[in-house]
Structures are given as structure tokens and as C-alpha cells.
N, C-alpha and C. Protein backbone atom coordinates (compact mmCIF):
# COMPACT_ATOMS: atom_id res chain seq x y z
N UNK A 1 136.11 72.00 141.59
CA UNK A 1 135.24 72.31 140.50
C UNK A 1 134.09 73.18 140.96
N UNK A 2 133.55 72.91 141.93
CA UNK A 2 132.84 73.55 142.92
C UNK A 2 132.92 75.16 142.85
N UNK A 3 133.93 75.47 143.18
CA UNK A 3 134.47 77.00 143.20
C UNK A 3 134.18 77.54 141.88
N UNK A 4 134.54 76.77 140.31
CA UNK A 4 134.57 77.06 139.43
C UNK A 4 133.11 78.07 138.82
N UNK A 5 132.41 76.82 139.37
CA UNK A 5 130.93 77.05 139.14
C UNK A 5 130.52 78.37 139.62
N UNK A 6 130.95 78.67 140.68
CA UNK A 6 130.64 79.90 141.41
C UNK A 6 131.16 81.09 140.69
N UNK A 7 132.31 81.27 140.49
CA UNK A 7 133.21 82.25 139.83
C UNK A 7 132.73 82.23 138.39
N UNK A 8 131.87 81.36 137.76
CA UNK A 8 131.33 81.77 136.51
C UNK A 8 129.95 82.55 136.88
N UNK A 9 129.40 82.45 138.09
CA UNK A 9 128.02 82.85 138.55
C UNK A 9 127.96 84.21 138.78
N UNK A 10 129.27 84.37 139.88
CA UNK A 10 129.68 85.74 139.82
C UNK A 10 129.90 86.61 138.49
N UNK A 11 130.26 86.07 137.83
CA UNK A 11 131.19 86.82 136.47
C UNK A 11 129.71 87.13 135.74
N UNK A 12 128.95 86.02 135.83
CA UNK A 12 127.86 86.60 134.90
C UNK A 12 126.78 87.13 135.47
N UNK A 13 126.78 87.29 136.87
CA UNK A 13 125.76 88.48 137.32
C UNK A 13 126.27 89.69 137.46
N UNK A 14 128.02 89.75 137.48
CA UNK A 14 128.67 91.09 137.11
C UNK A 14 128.42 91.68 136.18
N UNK A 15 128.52 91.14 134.63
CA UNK A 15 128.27 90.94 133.57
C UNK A 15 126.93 91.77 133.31
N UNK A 16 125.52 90.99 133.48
CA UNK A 16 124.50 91.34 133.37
C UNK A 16 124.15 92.50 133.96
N UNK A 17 125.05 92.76 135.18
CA UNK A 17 124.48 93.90 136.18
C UNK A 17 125.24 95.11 135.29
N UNK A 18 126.23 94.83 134.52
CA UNK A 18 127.17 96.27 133.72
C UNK A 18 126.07 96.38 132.75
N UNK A 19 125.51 95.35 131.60
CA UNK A 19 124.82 95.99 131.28
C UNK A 19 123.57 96.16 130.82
N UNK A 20 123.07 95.67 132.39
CA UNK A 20 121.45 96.67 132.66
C UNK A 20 121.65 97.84 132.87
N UNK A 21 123.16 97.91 133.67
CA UNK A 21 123.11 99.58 133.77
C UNK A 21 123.37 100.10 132.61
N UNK A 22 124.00 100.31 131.88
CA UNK A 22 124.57 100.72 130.73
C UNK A 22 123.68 100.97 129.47
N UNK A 23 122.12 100.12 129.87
CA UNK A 23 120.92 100.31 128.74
C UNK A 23 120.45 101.82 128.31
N UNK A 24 120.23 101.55 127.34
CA UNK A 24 119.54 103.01 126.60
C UNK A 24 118.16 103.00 126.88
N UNK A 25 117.53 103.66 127.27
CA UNK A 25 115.77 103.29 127.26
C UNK A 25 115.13 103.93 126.13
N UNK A 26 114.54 103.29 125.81
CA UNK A 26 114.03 103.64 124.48
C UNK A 26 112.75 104.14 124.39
N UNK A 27 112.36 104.30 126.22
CA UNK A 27 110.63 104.80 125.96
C UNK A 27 110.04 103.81 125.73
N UNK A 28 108.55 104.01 126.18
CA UNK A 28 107.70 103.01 126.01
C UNK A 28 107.59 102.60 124.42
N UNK A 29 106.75 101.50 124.30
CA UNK A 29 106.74 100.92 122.79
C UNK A 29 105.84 101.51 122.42
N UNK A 30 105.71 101.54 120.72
CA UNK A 30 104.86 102.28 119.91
C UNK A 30 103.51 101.64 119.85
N UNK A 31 102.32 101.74 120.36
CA UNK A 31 101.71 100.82 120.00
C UNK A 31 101.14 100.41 118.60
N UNK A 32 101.58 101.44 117.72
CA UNK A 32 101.21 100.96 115.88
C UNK A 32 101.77 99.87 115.75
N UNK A 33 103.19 99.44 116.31
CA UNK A 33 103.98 98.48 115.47
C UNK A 33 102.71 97.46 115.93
N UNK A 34 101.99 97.26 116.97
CA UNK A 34 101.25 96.09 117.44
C UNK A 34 99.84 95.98 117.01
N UNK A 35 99.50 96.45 115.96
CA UNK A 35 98.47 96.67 115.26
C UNK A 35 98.30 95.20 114.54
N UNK A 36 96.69 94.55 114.94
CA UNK A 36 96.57 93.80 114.33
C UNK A 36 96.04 93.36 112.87
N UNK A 37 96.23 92.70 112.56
CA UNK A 37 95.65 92.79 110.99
C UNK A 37 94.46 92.37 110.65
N UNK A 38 93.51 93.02 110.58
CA UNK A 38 92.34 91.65 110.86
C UNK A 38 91.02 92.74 109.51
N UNK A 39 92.07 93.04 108.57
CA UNK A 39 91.40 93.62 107.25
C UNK A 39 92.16 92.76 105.94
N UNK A 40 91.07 93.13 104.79
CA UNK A 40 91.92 92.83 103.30
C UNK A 40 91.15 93.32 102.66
N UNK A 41 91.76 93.47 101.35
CA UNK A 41 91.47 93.60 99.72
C UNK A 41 91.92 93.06 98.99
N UNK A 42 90.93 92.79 97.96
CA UNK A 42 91.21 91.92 96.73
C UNK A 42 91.20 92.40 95.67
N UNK A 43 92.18 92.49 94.40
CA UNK A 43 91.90 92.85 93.38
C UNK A 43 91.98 92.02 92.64
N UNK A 44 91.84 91.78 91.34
CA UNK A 44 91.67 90.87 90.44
C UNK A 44 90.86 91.58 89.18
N UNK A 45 91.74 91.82 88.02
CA UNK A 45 91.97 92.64 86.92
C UNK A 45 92.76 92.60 85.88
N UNK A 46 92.30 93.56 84.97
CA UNK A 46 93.73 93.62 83.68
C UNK A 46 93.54 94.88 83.44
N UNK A 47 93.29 95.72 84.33
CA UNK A 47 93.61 97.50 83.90
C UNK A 47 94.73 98.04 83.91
N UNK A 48 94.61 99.40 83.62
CA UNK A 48 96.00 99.82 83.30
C UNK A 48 95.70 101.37 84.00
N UNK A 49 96.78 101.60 85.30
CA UNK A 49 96.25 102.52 86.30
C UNK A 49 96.32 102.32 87.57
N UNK A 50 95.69 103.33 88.43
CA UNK A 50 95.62 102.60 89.98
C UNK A 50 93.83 102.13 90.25
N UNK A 51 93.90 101.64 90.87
CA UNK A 51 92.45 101.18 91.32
C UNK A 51 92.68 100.95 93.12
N UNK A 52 91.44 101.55 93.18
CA UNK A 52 91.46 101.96 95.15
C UNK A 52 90.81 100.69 95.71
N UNK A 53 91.98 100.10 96.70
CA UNK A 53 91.72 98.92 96.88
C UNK A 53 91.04 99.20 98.61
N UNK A 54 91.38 100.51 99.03
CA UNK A 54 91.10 100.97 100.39
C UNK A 54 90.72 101.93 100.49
N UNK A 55 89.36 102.54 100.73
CA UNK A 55 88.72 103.98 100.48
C UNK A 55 89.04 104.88 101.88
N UNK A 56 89.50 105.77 102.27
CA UNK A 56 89.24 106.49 103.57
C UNK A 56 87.91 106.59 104.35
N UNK A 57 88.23 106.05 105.69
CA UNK A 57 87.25 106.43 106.64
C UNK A 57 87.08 107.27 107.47
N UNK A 58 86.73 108.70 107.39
CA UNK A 58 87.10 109.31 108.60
C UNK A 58 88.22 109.89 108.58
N UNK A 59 88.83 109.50 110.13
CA UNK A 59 89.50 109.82 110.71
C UNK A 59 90.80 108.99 110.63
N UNK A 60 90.39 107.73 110.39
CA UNK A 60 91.54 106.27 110.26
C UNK A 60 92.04 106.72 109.10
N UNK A 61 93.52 105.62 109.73
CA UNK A 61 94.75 105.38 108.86
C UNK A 61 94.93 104.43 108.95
N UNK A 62 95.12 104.34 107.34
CA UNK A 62 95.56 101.96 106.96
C UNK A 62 97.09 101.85 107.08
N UNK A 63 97.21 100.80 108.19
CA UNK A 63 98.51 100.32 107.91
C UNK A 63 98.59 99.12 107.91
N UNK A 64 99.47 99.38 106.48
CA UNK A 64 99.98 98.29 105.97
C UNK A 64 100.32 96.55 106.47
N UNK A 65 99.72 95.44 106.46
CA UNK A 65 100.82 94.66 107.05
C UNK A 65 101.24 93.60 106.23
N UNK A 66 101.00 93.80 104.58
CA UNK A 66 101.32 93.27 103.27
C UNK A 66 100.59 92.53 102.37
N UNK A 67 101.12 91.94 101.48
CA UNK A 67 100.76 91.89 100.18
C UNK A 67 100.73 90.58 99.85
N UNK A 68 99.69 89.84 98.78
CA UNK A 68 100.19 89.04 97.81
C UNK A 68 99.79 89.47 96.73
N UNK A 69 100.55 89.55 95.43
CA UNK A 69 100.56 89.91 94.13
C UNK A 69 101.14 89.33 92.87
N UNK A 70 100.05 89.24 92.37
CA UNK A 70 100.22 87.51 90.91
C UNK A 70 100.10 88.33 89.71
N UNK A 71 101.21 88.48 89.06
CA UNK A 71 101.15 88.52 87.36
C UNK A 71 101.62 87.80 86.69
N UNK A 72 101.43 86.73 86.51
CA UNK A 72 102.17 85.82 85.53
C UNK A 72 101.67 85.91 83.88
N UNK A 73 100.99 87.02 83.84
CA UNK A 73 100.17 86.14 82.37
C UNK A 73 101.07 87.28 81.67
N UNK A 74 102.08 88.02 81.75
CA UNK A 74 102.60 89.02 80.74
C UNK A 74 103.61 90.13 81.84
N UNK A 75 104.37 91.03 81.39
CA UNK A 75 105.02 91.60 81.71
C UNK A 75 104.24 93.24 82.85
N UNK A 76 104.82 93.23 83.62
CA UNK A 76 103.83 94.49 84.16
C UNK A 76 104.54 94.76 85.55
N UNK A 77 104.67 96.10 85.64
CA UNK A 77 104.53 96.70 87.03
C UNK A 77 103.52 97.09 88.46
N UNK A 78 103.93 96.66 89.28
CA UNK A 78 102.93 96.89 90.03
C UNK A 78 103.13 97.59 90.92
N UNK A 79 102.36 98.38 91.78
CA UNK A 79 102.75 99.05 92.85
C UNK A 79 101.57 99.40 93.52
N UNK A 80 102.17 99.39 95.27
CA UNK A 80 100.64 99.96 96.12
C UNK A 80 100.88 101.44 96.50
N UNK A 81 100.42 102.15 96.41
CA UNK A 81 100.34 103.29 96.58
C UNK A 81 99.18 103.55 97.87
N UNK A 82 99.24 105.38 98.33
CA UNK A 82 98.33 105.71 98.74
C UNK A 82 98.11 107.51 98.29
N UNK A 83 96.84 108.18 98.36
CA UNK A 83 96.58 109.34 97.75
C UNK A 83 95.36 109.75 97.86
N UNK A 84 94.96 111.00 97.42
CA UNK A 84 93.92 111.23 98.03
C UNK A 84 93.25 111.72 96.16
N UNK A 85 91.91 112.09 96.19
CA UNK A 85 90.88 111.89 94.78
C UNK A 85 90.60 110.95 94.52
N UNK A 86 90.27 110.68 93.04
CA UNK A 86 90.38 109.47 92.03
C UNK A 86 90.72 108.61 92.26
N UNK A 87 90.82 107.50 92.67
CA UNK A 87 92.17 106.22 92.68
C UNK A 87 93.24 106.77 92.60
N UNK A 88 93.49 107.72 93.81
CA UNK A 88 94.51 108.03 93.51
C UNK A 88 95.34 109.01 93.00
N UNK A 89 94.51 109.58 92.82
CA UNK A 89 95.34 110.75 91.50
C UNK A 89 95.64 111.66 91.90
N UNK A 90 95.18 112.09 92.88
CA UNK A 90 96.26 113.42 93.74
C UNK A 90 97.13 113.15 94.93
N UNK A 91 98.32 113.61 95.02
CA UNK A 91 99.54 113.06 96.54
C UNK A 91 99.62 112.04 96.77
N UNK A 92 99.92 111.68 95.77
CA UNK A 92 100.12 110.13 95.54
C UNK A 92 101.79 109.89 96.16
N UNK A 93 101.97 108.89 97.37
CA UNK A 93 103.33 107.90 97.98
C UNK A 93 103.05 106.90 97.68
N UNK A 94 104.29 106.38 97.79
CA UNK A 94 104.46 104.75 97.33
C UNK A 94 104.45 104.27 98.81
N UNK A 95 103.61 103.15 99.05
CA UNK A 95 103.78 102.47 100.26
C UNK A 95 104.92 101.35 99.71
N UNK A 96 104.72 100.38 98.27
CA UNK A 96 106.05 99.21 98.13
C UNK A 96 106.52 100.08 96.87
N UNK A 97 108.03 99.58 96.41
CA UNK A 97 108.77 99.84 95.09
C UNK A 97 107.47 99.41 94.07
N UNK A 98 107.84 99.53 92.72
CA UNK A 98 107.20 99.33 91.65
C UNK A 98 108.02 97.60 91.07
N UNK A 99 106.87 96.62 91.46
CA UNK A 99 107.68 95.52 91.19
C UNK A 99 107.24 95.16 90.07
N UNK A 100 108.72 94.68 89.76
CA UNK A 100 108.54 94.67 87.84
C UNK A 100 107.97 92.57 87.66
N UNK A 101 107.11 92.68 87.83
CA UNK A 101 106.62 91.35 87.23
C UNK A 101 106.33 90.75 85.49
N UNK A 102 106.77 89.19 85.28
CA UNK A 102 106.89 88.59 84.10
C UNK A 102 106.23 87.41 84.45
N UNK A 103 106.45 86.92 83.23
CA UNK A 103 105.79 85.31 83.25
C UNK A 103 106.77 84.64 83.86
N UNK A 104 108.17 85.03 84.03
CA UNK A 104 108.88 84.21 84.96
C UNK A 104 109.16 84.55 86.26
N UNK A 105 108.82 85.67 86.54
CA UNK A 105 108.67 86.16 87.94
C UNK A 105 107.23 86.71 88.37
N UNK A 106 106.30 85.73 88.64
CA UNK A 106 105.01 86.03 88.53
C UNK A 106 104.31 86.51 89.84
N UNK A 107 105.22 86.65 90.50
CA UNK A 107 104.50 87.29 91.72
C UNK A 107 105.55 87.79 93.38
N UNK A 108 105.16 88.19 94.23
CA UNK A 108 105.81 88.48 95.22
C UNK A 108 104.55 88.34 96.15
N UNK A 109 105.15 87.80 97.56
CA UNK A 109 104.42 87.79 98.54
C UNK A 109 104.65 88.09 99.93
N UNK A 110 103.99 88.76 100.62
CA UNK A 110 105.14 89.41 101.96
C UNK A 110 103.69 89.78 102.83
N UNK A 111 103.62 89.02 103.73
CA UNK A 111 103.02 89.99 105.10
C UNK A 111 103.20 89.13 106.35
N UNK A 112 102.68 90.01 107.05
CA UNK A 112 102.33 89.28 108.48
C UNK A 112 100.85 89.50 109.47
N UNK A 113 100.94 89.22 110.30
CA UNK A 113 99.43 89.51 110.55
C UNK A 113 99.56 90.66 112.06
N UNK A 114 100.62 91.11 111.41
CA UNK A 114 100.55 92.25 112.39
C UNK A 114 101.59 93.46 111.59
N UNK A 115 101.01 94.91 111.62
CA UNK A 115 101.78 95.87 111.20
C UNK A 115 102.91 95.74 111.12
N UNK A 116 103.57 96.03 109.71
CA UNK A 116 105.40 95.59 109.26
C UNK A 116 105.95 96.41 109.30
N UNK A 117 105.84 98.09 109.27
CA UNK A 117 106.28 98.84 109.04
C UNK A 117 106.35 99.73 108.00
N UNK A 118 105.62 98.83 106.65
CA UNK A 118 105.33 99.94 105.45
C UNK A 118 104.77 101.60 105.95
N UNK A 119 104.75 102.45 104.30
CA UNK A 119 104.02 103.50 104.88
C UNK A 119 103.33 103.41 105.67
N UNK A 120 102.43 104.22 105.95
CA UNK A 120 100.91 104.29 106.43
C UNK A 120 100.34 105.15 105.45
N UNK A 121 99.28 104.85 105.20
CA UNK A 121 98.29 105.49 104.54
C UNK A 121 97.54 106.76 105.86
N UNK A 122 97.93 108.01 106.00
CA UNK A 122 96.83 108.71 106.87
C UNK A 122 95.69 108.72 106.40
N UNK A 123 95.10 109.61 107.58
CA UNK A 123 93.69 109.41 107.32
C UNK A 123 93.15 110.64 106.07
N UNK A 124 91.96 109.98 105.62
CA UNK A 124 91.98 111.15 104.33
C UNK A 124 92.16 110.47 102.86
N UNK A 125 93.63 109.57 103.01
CA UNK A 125 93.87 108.96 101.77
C UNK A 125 93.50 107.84 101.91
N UNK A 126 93.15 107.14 100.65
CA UNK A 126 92.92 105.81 99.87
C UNK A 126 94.08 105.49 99.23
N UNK A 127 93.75 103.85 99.76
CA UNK A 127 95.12 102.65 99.31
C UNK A 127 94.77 102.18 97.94
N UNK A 128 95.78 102.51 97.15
CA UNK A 128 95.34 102.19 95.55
C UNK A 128 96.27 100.78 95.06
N UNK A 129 95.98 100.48 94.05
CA UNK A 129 96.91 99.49 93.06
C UNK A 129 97.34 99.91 92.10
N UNK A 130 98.54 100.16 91.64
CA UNK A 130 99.11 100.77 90.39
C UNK A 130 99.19 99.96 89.37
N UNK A 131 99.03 99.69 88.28
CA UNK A 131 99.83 98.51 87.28
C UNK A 131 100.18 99.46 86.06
N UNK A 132 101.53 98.71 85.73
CA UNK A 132 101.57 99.83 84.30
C UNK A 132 100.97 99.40 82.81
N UNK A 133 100.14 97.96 82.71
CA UNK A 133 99.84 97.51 81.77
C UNK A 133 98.54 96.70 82.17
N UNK A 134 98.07 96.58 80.67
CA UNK A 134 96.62 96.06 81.07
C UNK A 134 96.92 94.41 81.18
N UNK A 135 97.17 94.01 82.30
CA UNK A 135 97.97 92.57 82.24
C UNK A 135 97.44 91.99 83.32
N UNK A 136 96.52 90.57 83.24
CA UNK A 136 96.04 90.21 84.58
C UNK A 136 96.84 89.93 85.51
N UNK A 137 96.04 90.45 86.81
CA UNK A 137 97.13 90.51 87.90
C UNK A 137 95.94 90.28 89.41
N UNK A 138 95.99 89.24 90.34
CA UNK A 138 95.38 89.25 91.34
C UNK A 138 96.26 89.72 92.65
N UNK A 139 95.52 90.47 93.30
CA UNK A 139 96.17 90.70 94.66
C UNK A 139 95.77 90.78 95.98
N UNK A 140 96.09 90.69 96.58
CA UNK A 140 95.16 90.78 98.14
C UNK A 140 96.03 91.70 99.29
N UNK A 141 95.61 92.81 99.32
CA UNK A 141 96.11 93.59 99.87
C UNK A 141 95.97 93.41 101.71
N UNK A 142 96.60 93.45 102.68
CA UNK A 142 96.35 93.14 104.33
C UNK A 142 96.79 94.39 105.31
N UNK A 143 95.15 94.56 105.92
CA UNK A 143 96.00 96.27 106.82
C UNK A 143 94.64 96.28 107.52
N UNK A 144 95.22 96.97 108.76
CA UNK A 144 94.56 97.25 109.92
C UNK A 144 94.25 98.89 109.92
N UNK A 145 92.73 99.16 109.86
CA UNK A 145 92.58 100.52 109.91
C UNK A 145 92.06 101.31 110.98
N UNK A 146 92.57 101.89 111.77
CA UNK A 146 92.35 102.97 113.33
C UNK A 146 92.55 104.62 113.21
């Protein structure tokens, strides 16, 4: 049994040694993905429009590391955007889809406390809130800005 043990030891440092060699290197890591989150915004409203939940500073860019967003009191779309003017109103991207919220689907919630991968907002633009109806809706937007 003895032997056995061995010949699995071998096999799997053969194993491991094919493929370390065989790795792709991928370059050092990005350091955005490791961006911590240690910002927010709050909205809390019944407009109908975007409203700038993140103004530009400078030189920084907000990224994203998510959302919570409550409409239960009526039917409405929501969406985070980013753009530069008005709340928004000029070059305007979508950082999430346009989520269609009801009184039975009253909300979505998604982050982490470290950069997820959404857009980024560059620097220059402001992080807005879209809604397509004047329908109360609270949200708390989460992003790290550098």
C-alpha cells in the first residue's frame, strides 16, 4: 500500500508541474477591480427624470460597487446612469439595465464592498438616477471615487 501512496504523489506533482507550465500569465492584476468602497448616496423621491446622485470631482472616476433600489408604491423604471451637464443630460451611459419595478417586484439589491465591475463613471461625469415615473422610490447608491 505503501508504494501506492507514492505513485499517487508522483502522479500529482507530475500533474501540477504540466500545468504550471502550461499557464497563461495574465499580467499583473488590475488594481481597480480592488477598489474599496468606502462611499454612498441616497436618494429618496417621487420625480420623474434623472437626479445626480454623484457630482464630478476633478480628476476622479466613480466606480461602481452597487445598488439598493425600492419602488414598491407603483409601477416605474429605474436606472443608474452616468453623463456629463444637468443630471445628466448630456452623454449619458447606462452603468445598470432599466429595471422595471412594481408593487410586486419592489426592489433589487446588489453590491459588494469592493468594485464589481459595473461601468465606471470617468472623470468629468456625474452618477445620476433615472426613473420613468413620478413614483416613490429610495436608493442608496455604493462607489469608490479615485
Amino acid at each position: 500500500m505503501k508504494w501506492f501512496s507514492r505513485l499517487c504523489l508522483v502522479v500529482a506533482l507530475a500533474l501540477s508541474g504540466s500545468v504550471a507550465a502550461n499557464a497563461v500569465s495574465q499580467g499583473p492584476p488590475n488594481p481597480d477591480l480592488f477598489a474599496a468602497c468606502n462611499a454612498s448616496a441616497q436618494y429618496d423621491a417621487s420625480t420623474n427624470g434623472r437626479t445626480a446622485l454623484v457630482t464630478h470631482s476633478g480628476t476622479s472616476a466613480v466606480y461602481p460597487c452597487g445598488f439598493d433600489i425600492l419602488g414598491a408604491a407603483g409601477s416605474v423604471n429605474v436606472q443608474l446612469v452616468y453623463g456629463t451637464g444637468s443630471n445628466c443630460g448630456t452623454n449619458t451611459v447606462a452603468i445598470t439595465p432599466a429595471f422595471q419595478l412594481t408593487s410586486s417586484v419592489g426592489g433589487i439589491v446588489d453590491h459588494l464592498p469592493v468594485y464589481t465591475g459595473l461601468p465606471v463613471a470617468p472623470s468629468g461625469n456625474d452618477v445620476c438616477l433615472s426613473t420613468s415615473a413620478g413614483v416613490a422610490v429610495q436608493a442608496i447608491f455604493y462607489y469608490a471615487q479615485f
